[in-house]
N, C-alpha and C. Protein backbone atom coordinates (compact mmCIF):
# COMPACT_ATOMS: atom_id res chain seq x y z
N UNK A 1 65.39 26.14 -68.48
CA UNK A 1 65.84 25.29 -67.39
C UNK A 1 64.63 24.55 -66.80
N UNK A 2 64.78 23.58 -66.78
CA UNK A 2 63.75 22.62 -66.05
C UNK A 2 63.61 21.85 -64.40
N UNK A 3 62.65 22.64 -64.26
CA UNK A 3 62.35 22.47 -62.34
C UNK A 3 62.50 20.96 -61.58
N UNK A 4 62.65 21.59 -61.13
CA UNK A 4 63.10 19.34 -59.93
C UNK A 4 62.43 19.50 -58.62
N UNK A 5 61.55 19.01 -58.49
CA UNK A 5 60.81 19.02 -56.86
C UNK A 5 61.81 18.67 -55.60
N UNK A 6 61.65 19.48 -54.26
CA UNK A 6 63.09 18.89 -53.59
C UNK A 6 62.29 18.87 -52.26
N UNK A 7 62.56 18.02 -51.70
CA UNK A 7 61.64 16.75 -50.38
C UNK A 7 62.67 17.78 -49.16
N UNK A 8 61.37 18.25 -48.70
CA UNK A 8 62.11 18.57 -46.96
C UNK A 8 61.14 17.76 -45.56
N UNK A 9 61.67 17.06 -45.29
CA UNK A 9 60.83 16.37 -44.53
C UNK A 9 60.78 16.58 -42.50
N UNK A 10 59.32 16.87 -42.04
CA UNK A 10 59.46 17.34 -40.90
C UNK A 10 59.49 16.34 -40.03
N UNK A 11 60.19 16.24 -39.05
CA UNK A 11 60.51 14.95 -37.56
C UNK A 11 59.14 15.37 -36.93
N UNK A 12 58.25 14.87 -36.03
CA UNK A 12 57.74 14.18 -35.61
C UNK A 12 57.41 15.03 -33.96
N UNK A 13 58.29 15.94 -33.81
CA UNK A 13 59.20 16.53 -33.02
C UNK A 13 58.12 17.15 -31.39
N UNK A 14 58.00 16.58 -30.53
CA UNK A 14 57.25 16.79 -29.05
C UNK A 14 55.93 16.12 -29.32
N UNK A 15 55.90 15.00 -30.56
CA UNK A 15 54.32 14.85 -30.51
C UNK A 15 53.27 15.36 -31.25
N UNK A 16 54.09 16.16 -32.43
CA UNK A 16 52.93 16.64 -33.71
C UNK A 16 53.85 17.50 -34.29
N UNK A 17 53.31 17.68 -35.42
CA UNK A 17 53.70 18.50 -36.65
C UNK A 17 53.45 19.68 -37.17
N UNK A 18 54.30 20.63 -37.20
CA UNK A 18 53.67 22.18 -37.39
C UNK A 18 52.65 22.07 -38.86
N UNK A 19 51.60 22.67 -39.25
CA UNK A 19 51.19 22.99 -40.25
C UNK A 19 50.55 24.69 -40.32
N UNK A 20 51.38 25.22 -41.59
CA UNK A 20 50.16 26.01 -41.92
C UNK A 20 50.44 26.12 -43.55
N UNK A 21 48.99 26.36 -43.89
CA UNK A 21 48.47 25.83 -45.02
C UNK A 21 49.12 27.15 -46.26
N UNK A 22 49.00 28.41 -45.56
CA UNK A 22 49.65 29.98 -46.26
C UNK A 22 50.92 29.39 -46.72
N UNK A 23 51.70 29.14 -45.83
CA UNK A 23 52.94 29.32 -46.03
C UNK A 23 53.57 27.75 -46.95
N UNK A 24 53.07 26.68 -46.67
CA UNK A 24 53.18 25.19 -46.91
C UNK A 24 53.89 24.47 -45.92
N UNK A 25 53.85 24.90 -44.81
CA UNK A 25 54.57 24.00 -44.08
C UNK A 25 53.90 22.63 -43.47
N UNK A 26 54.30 21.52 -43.83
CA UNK A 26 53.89 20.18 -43.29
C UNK A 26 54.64 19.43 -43.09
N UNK A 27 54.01 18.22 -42.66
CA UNK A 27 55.26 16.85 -42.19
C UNK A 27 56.15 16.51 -43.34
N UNK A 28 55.22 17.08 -44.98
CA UNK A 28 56.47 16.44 -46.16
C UNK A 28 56.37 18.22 -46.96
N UNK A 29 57.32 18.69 -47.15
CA UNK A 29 57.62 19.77 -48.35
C UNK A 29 58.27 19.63 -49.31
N UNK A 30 57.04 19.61 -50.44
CA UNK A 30 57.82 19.67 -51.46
C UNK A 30 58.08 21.06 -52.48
N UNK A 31 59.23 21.65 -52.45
CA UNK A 31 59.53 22.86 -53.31
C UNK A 31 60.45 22.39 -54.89
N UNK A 32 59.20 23.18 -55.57
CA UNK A 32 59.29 23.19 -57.12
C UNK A 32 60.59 24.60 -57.40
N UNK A 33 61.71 23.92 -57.74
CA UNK A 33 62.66 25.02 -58.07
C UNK A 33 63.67 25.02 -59.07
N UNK A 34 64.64 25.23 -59.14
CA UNK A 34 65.17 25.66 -60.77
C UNK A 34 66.95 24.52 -60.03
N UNK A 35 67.28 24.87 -58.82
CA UNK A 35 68.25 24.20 -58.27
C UNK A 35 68.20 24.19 -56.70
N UNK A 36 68.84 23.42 -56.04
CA UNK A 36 68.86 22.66 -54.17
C UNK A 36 69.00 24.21 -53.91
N UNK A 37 70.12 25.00 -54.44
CA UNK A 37 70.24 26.26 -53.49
C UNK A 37 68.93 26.83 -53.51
N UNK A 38 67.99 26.94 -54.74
CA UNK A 38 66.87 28.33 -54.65
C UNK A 38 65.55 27.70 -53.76
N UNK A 39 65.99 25.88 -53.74
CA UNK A 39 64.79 25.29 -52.97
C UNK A 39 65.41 25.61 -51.21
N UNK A 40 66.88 25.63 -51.22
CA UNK A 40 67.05 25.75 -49.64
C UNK A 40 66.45 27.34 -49.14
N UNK A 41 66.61 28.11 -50.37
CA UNK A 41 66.44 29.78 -50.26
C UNK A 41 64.93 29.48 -49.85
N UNK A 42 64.24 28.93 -50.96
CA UNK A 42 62.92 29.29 -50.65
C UNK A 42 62.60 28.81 -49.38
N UNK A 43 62.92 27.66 -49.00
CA UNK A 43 62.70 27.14 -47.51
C UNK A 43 63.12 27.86 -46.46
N UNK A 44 64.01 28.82 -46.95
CA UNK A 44 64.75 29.48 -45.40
C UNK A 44 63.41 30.41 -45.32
N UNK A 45 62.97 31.22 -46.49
CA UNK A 45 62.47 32.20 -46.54
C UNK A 45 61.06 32.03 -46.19
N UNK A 46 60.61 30.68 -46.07
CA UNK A 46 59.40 29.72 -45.28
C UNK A 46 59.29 30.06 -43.44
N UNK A 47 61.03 29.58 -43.43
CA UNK A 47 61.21 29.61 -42.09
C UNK A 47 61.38 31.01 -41.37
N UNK A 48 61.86 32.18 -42.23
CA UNK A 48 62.17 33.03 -41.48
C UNK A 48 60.39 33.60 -41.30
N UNK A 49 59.12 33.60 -42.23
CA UNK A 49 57.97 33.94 -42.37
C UNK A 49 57.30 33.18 -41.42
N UNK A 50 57.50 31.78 -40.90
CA UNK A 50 57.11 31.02 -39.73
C UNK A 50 57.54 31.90 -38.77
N UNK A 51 58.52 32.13 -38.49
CA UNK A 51 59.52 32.55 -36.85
C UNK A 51 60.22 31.50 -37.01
N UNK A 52 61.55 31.95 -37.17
CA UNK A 52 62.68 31.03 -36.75
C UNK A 52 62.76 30.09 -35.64
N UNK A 53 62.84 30.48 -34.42
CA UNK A 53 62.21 29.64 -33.44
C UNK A 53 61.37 28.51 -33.23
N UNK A 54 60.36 28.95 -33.62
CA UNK A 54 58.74 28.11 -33.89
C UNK A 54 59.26 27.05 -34.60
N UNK A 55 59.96 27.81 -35.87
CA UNK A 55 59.79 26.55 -37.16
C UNK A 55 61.50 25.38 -36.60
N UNK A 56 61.87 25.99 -35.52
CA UNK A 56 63.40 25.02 -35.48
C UNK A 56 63.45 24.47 -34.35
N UNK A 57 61.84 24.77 -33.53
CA UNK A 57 61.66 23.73 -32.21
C UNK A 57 62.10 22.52 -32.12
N UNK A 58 63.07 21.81 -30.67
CA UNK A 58 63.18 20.48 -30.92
C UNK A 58 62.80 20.32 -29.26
N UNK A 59 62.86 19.06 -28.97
CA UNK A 59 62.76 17.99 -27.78
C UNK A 59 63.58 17.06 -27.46
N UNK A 60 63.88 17.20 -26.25
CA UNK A 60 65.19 16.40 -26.05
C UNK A 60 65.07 14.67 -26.40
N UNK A 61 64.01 14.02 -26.61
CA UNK A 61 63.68 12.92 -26.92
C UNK A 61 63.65 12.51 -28.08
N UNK A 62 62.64 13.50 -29.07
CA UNK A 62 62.44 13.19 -30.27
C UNK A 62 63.43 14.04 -31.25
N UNK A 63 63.90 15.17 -30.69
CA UNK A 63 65.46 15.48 -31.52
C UNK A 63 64.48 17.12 -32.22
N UNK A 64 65.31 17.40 -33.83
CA UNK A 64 65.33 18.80 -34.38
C UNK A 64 63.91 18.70 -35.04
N UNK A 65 63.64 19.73 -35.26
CA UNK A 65 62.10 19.84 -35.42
C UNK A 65 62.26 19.32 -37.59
N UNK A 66 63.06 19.56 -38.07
CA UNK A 66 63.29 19.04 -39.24
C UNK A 66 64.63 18.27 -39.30
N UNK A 67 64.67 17.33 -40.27
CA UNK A 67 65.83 16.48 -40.38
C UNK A 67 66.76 17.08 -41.26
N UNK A 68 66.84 18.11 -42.13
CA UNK A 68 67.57 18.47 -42.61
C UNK A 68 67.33 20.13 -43.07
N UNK A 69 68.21 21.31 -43.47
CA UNK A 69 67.82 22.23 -43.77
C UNK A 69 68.10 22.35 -45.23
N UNK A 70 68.57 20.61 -45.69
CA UNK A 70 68.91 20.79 -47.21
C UNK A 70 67.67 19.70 -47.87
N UNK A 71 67.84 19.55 -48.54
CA UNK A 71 66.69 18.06 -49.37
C UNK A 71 67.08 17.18 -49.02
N UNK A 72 65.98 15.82 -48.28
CA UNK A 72 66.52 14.49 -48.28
C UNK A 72 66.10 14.00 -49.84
N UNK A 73 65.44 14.58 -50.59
CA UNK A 73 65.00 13.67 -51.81
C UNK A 73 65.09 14.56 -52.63
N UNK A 74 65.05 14.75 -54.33
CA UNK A 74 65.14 15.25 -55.33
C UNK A 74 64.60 14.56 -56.16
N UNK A 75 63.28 14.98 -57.27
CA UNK A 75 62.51 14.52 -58.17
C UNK A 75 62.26 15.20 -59.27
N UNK A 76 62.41 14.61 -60.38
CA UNK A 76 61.81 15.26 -61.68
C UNK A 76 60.82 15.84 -61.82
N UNK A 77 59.64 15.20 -61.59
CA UNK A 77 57.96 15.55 -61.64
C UNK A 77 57.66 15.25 -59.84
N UNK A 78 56.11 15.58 -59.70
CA UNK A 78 56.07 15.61 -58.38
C UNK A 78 55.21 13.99 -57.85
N UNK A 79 56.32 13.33 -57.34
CA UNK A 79 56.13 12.06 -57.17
C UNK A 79 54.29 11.73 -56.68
N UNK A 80 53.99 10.70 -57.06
CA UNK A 80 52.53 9.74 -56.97
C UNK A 80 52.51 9.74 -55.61
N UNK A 81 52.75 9.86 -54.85
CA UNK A 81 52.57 9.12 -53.66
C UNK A 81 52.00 10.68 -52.57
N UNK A 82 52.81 11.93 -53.25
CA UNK A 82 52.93 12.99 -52.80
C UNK A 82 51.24 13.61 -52.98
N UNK A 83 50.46 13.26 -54.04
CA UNK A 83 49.41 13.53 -54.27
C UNK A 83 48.15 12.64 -53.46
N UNK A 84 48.74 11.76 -52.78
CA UNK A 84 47.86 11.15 -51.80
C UNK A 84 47.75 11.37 -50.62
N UNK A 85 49.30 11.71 -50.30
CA UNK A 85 49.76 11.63 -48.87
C UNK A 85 49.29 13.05 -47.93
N UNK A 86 48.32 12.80 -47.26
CA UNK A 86 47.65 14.15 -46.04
C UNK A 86 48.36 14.55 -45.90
N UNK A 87 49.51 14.57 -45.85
CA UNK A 87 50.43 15.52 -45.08
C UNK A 87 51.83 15.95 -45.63
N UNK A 88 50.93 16.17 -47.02
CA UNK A 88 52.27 17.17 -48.14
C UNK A 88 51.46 18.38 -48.59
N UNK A 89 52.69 18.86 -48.23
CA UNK A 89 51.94 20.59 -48.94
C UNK A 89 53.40 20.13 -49.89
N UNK A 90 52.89 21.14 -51.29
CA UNK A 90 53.60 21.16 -52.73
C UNK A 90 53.51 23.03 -53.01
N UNK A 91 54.78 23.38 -52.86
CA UNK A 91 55.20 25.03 -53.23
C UNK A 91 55.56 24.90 -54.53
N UNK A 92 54.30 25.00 -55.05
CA UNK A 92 55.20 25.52 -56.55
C UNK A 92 56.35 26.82 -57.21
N UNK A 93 56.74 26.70 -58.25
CA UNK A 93 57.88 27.58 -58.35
C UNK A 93 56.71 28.86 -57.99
N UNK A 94 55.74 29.07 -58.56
CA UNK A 94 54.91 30.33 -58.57
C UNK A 94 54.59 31.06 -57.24
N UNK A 95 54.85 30.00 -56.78
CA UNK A 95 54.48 30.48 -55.31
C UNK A 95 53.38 29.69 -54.64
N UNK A 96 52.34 29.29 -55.33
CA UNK A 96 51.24 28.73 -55.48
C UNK A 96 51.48 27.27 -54.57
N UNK A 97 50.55 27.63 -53.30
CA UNK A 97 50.95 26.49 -52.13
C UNK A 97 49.58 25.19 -52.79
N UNK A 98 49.79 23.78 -52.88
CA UNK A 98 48.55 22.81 -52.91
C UNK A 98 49.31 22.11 -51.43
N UNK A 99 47.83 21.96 -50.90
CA UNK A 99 48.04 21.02 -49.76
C UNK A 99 47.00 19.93 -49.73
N UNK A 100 47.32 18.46 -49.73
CA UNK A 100 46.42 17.67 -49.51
C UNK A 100 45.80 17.28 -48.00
N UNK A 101 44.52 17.22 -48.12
CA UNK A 101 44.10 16.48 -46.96
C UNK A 101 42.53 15.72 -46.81
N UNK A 102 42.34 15.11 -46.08
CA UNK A 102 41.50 14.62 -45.84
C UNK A 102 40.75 14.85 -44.69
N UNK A 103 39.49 15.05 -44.61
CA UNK A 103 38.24 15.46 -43.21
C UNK A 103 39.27 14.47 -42.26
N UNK A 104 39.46 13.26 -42.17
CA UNK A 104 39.32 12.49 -40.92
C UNK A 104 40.99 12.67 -41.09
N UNK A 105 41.94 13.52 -40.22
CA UNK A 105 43.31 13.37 -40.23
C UNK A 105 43.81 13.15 -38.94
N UNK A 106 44.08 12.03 -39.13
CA UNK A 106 44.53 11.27 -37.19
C UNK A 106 46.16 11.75 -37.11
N UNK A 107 46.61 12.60 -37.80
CA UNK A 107 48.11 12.97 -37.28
C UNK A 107 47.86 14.05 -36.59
N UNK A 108 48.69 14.66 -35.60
CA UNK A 108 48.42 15.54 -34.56
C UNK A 108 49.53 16.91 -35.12
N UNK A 109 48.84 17.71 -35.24
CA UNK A 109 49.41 18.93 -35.94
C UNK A 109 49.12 20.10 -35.27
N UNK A 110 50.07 20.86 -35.42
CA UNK A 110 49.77 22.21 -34.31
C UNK A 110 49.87 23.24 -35.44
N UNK A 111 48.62 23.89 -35.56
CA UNK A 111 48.62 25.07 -37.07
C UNK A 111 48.73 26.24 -36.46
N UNK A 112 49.64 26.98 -37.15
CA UNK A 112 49.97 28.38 -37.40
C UNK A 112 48.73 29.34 -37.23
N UNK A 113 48.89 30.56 -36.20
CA UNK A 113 47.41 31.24 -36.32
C UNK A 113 47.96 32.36 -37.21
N UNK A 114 49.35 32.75 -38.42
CA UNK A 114 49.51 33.64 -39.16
C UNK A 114 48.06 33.56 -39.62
């Protein structure tokens, strides 16, 4: 069976973006999985290791701390753009978190002290 990368993307939500680097959580997630259900599994199982809470913070202005608890996107290989972009962590099926970034990152992120 052949893996499909599946896009969970984080809102914006009080003014910055949760990150921590252990677990992969960032403004873009991408999970390497076999089908949507084992990428929603693996994501729950993200969220329940964050704190439920923490990871489902919202603001009455800027709305739910993620836009969806399913995939907005689905990809064959792990899209070009994803390998540039500061603010994608990539969960491989293995488990094996890559996160890109760069020294100078002007997005405002609030990291995990797990």
């Amino acid at each position: 069976m052949e893996t499909k990368f599946y896009l969970f993307r984080q809102n914006n939500s009080g003014g910055y973006f949760l990150r921590d680097s252990k677990l992969g959580v960032d403004a873009n997630m991408l999970i390497e999985a076999n089908s949507e259900v084992d990428a929603e599994d693996i994501f729950a199982k993200i969220e329940d290791e964050y704190g439920e809470y923490s990871f489902n913070e919202s603001c009455d202005c800027c709305g739910d701390r993620w836009y969806s608890h399913e995939p907005d996107e689905v990809f064959d290989d792990i899209p070009t753009w994803a390998l540039e972009d500061r603010s994608t962590s990539i969960i491989m099926l293995s488990g094996k978190v890559i996160t890109i970034r760069e020294e100078e990152d002007s997005m405002r992120y609030q990291d995990s002290i797990n």
